[in-house]
Structures are given as structure tokens and as C-alpha cells.
PDB file of N, CA and C in Angstrom:
ATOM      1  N   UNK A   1      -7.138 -32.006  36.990  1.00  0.00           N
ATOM      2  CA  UNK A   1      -6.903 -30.842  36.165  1.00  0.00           C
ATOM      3  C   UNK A   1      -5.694 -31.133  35.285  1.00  0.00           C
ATOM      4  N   UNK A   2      -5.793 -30.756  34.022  1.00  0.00           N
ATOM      5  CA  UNK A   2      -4.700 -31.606  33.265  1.00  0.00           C
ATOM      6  C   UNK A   2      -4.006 -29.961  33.066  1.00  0.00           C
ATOM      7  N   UNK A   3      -2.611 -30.192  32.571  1.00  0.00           N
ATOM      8  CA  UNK A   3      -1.906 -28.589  32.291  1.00  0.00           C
ATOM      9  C   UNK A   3      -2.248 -27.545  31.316  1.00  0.00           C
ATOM     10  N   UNK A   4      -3.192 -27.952  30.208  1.00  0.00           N
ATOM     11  CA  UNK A   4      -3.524 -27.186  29.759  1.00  0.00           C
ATOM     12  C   UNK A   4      -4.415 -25.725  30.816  1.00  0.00           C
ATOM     13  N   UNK A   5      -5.439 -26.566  31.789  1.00  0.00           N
ATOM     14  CA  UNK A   5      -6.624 -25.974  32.054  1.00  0.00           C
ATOM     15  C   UNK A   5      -5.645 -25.677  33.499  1.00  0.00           C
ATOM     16  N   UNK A   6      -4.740 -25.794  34.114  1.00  0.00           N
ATOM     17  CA  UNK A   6      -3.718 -25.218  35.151  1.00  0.00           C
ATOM     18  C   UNK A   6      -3.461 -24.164  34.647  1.00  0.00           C
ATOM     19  N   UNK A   7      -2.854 -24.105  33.459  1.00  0.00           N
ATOM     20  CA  UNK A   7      -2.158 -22.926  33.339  1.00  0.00           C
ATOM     21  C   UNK A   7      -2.991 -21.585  32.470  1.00  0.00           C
ATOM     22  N   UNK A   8      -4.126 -21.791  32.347  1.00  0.00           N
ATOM     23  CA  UNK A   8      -4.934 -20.991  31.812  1.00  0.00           C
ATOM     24  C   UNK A   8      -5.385 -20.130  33.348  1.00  0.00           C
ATOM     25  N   UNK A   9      -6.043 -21.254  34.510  1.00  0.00           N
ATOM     26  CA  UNK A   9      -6.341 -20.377  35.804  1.00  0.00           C
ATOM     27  C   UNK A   9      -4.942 -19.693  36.497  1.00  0.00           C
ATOM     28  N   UNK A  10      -3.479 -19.885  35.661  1.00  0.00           N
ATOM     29  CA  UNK A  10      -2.815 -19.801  36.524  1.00  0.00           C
ATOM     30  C   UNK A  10      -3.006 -18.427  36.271  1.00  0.00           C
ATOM     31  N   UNK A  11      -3.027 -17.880  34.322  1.00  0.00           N
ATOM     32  CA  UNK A  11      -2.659 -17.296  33.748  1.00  0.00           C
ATOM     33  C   UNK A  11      -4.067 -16.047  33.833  1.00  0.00           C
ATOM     34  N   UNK A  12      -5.223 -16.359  34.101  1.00  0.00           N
ATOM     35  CA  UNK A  12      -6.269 -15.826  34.710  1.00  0.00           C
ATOM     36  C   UNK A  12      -6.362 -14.918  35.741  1.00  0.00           C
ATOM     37  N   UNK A  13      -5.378 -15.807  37.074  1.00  0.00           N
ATOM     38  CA  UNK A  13      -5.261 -15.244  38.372  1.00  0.00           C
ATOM     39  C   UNK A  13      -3.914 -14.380  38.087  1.00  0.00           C
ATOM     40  N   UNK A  14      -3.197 -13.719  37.473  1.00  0.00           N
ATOM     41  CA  UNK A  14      -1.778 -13.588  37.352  1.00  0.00           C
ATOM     42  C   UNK A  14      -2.003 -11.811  36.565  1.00  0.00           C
ATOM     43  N   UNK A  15      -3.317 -11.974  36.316  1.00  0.00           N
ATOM     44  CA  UNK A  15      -3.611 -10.400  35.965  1.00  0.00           C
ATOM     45  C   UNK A  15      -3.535  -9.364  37.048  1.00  0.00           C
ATOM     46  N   UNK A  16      -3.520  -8.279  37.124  1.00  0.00           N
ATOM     47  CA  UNK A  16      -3.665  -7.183  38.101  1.00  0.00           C
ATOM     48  C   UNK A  16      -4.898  -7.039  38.312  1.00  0.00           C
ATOM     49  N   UNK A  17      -5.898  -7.236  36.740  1.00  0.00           N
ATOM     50  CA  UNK A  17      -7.517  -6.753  36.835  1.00  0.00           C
ATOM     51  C   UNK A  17      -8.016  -7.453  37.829  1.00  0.00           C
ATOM     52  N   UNK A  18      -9.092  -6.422  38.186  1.00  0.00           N
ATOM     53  CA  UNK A  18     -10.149  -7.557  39.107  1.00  0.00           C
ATOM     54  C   UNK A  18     -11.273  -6.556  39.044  1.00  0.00           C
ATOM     55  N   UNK A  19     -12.203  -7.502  38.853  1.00  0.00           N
ATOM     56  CA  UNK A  19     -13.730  -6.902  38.528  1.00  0.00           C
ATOM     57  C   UNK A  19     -13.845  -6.215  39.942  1.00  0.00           C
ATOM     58  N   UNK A  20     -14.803  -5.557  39.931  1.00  0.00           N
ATOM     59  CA  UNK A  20     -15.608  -4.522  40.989  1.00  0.00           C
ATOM     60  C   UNK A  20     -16.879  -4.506  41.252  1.00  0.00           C
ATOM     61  N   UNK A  21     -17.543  -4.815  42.447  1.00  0.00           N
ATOM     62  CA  UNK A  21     -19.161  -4.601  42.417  1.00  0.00           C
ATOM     63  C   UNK A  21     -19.705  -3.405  41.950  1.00  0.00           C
ATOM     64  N   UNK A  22     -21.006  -3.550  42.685  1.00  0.00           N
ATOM     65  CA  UNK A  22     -21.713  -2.087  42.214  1.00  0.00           C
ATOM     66  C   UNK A  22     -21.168  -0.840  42.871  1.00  0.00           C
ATOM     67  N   UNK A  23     -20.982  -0.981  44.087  1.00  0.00           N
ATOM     68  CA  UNK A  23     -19.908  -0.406  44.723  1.00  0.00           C
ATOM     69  C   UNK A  23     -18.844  -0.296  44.833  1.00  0.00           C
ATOM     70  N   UNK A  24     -18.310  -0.395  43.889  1.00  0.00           N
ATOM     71  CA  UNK A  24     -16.502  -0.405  43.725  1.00  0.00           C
ATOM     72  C   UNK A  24     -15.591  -1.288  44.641  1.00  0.00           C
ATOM     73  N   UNK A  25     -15.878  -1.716  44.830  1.00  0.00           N
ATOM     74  CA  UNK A  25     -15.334  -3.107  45.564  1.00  0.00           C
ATOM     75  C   UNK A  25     -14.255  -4.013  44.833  1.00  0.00           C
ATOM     76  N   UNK A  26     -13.282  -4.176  45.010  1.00  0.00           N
ATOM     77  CA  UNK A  26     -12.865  -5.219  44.678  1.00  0.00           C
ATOM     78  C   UNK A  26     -12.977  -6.485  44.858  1.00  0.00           C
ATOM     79  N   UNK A  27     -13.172  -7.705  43.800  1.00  0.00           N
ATOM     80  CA  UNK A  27     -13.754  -8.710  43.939  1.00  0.00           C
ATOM     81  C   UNK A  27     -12.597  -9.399  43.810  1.00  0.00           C
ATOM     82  N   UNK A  28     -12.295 -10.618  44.638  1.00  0.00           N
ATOM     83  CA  UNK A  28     -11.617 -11.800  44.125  1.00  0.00           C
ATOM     84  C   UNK A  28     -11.486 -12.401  42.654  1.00  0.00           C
ATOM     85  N   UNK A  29     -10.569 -13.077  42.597  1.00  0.00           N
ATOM     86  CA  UNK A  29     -10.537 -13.352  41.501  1.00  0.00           C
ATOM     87  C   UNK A  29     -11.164 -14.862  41.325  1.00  0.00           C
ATOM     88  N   UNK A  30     -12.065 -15.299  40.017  1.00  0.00           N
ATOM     89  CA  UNK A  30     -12.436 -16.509  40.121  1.00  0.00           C
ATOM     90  C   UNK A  30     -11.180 -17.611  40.172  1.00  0.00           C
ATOM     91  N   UNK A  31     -10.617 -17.503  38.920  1.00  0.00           N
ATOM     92  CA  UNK A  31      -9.403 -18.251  38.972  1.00  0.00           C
ATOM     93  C   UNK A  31      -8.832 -18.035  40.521  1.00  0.00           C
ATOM     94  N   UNK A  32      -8.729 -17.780  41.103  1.00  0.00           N
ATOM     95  CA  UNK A  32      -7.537 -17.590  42.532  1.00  0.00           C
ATOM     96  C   UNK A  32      -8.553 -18.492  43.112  1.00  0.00           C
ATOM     97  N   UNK A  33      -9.865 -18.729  43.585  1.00  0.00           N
ATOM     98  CA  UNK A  33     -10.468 -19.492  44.102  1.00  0.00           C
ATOM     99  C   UNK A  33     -10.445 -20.797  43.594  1.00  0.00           C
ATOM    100  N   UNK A  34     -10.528 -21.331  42.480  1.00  0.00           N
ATOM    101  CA  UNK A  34     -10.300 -22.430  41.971  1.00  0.00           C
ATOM    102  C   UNK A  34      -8.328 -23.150  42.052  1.00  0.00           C
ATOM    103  N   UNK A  35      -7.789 -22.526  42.846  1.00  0.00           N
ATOM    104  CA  UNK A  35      -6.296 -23.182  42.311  1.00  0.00           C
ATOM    105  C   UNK A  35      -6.321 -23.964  44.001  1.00  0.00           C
ATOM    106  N   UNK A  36      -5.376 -24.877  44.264  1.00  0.00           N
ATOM    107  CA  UNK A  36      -5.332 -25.633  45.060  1.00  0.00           C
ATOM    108  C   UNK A  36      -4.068 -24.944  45.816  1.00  0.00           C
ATOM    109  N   UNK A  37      -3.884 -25.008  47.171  1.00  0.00           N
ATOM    110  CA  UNK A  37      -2.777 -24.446  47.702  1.00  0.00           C
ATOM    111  C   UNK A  37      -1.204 -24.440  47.067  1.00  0.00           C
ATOM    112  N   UNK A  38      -0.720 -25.390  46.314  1.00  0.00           N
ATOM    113  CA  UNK A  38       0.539 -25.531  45.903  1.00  0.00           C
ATOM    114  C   UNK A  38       0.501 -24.609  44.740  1.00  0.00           C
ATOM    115  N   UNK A  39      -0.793 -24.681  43.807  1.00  0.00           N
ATOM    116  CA  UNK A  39      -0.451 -23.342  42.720  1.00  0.00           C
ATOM    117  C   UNK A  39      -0.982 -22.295  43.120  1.00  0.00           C
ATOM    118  N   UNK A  40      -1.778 -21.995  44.502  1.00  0.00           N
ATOM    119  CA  UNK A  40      -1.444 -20.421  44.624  1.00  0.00           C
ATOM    120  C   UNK A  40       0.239 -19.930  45.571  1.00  0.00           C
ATOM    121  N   UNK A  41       0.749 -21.115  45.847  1.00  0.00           N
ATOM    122  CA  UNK A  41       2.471 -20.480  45.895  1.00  0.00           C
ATOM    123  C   UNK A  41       2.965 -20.677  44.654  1.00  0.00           C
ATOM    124  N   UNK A  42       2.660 -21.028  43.240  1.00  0.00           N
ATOM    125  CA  UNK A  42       3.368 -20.925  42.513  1.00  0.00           C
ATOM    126  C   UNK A  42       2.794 -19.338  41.734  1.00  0.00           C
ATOM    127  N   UNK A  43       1.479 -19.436  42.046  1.00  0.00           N
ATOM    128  CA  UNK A  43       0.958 -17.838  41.516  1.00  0.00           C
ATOM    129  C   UNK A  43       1.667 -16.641  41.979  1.00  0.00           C
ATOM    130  N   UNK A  44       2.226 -16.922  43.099  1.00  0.00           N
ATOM    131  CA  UNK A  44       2.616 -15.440  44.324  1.00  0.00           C
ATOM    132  C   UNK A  44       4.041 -15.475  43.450  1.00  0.00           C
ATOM    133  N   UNK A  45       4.611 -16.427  42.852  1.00  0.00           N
ATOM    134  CA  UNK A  45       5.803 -16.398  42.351  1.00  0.00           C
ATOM    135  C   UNK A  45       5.336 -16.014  40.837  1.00  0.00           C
ATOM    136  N   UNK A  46       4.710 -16.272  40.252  1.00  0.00           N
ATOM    137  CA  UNK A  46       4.662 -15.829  38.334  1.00  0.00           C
ATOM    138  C   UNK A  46       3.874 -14.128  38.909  1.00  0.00           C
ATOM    139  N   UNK A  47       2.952 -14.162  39.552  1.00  0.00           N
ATOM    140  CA  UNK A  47       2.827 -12.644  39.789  1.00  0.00           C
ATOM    141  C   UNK A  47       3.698 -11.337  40.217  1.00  0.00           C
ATOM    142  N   UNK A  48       5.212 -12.011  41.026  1.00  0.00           N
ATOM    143  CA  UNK A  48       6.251 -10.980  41.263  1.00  0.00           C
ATOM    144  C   UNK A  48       6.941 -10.833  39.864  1.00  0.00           C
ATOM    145  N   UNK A  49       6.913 -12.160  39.501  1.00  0.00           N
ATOM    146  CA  UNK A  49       7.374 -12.004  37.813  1.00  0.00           C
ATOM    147  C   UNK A  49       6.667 -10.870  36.692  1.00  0.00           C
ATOM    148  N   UNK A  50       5.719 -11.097  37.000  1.00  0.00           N
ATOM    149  CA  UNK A  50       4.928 -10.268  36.052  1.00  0.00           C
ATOM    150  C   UNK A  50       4.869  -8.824  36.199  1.00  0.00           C
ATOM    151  N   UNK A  51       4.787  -8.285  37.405  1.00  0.00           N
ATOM    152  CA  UNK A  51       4.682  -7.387  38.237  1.00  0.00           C
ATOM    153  C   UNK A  51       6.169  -6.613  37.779  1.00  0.00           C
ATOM    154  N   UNK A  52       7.723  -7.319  37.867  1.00  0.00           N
ATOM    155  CA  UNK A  52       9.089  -7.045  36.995  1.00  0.00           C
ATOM    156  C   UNK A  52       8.926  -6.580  36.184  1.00  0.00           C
ATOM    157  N   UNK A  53       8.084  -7.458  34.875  1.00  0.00           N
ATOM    158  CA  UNK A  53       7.945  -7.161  33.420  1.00  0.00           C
ATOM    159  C   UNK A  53       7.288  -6.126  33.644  1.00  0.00           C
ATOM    160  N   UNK A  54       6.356  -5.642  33.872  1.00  0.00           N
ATOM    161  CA  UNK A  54       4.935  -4.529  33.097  1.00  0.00           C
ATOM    162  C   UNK A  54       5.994  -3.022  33.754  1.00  0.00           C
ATOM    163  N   UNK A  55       6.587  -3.153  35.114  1.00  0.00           N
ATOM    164  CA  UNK A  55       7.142  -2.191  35.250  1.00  0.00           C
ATOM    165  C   UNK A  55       8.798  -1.585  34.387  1.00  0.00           C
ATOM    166  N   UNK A  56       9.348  -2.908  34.067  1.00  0.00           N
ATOM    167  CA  UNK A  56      10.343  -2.721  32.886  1.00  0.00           C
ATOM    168  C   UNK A  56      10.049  -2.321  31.737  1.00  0.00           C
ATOM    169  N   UNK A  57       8.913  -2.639  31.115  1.00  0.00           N
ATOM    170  CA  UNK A  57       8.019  -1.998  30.291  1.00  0.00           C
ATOM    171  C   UNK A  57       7.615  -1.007  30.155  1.00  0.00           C
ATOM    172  N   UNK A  58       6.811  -0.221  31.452  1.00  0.00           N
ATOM    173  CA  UNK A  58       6.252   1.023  31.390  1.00  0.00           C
ATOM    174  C   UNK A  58       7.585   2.421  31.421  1.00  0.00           C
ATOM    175  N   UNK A  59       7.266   3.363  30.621  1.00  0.00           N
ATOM    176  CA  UNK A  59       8.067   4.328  30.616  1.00  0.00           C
ATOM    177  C   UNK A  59       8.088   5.136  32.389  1.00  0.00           C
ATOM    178  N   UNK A  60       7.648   4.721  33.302  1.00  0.00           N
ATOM    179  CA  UNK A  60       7.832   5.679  34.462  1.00  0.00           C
ATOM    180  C   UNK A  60       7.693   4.088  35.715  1.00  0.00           C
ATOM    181  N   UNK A  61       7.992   2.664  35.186  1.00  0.00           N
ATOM    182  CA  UNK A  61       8.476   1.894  35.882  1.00  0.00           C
ATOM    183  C   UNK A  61       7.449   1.331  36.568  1.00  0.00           C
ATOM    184  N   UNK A  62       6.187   2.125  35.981  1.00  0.00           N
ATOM    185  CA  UNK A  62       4.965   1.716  37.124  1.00  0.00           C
ATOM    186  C   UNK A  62       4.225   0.184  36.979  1.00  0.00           C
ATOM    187  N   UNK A  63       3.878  -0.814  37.586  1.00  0.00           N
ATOM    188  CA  UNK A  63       3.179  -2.450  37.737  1.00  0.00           C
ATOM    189  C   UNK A  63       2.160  -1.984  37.001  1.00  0.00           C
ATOM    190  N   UNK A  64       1.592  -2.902  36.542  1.00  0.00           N
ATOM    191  CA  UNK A  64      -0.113  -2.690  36.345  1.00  0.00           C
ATOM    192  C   UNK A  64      -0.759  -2.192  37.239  1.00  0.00           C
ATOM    193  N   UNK A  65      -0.560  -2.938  38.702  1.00  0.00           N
ATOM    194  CA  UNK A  65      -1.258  -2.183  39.992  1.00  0.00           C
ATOM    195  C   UNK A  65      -1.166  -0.997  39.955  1.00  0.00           C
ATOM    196  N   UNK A  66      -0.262  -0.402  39.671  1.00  0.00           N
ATOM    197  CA  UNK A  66      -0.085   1.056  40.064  1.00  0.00           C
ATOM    198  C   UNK A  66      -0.312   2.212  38.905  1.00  0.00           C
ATOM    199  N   UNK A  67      -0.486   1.510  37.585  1.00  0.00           N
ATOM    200  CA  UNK A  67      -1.277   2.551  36.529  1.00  0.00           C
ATOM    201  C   UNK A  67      -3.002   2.149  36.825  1.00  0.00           C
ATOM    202  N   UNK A  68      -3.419   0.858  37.738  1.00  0.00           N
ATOM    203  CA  UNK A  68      -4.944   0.783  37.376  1.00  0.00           C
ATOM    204  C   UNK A  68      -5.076   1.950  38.840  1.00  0.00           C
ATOM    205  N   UNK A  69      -4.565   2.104  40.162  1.00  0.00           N
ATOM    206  CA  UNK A  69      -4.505   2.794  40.840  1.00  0.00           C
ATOM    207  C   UNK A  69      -4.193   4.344  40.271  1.00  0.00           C
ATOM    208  N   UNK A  70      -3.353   4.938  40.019  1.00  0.00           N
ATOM    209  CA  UNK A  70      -3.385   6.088  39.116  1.00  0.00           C
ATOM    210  C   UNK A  70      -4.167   6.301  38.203  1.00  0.00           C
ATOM    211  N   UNK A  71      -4.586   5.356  37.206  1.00  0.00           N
ATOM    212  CA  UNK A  71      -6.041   5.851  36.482  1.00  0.00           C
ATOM    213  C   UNK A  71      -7.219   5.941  37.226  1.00  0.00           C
ATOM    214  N   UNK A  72      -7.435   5.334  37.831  1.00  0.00           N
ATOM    215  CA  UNK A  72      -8.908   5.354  39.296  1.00  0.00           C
ATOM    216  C   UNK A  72      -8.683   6.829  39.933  1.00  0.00           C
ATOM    217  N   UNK A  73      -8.002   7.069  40.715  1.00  0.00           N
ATOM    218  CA  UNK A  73      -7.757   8.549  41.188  1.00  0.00           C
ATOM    219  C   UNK A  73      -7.451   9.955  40.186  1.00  0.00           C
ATOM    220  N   UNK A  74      -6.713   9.185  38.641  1.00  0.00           N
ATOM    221  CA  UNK A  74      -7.028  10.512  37.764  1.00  0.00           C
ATOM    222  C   UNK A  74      -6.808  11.399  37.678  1.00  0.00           C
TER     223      UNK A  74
END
């Protein structure tokens, strides 16, 4: 895997989204299945990162997780 195509699955798996079955399920992420053990500890680290930003960002401090959770319940 050369760094271009690393950091695209890193950048894949590093979202909050995650698709849903027909049943509302949350599905894994493809990218998270494809990374090899050393970049999913580097994922758990750019995802607390990210997780910082979106809530420094949002006017009431909230992650992505927690506006896709608040929009779902509504």
C-alpha cells in the first residue's frame, strides 16, 4: 500500500458516518476493515483528533457523533 492509498482509508475510516442496513444497523466501516493493526492505532489517534475539531467547531461543542445521534432521535 503506497501513502497515497493509506491515507485516503485512513481518511475514510476517520468519519463519524457509517452506513446502516435495512434495519438501522450500524455497519462497519469498509476502510476500518482494510487497515492493518498499526494504522488502526494510528486511526484511534486522528479520530480523537477529529472528534476535538468538529466539537470546537460546533456552536454547542457537540462531535459529529453526537449531532448524527441528536438528529436520529429529533
Amino acid at each position: 500500500m503506497n501513502g497515497q492509498e493509506r491515507e485516503a482509508l485512513l481518511e475514510a475510516a476517520s468519519t463519524p458516518y457509517r452506513e446502516r442496513d435495512a434495519s438501522g444497523g450500524i455497519l462497519s466501516s469498509p476502510a476500518f476493515m482494510d487497515l492493518d493493526p498499526a494504522l488502526r492505532d494510528e486511526l484511534v489517534l486522528r479520530q480523537a483528533w477529529m472528534r476535538e475539531v468538529e466539537r470546537a467547531l460546533h456552536p454547542m461543542g457537540w462531535s459529529g457523533t453526537v449531532s448524527a445521534v441528536m438528529e436520529r432521535i429529533g
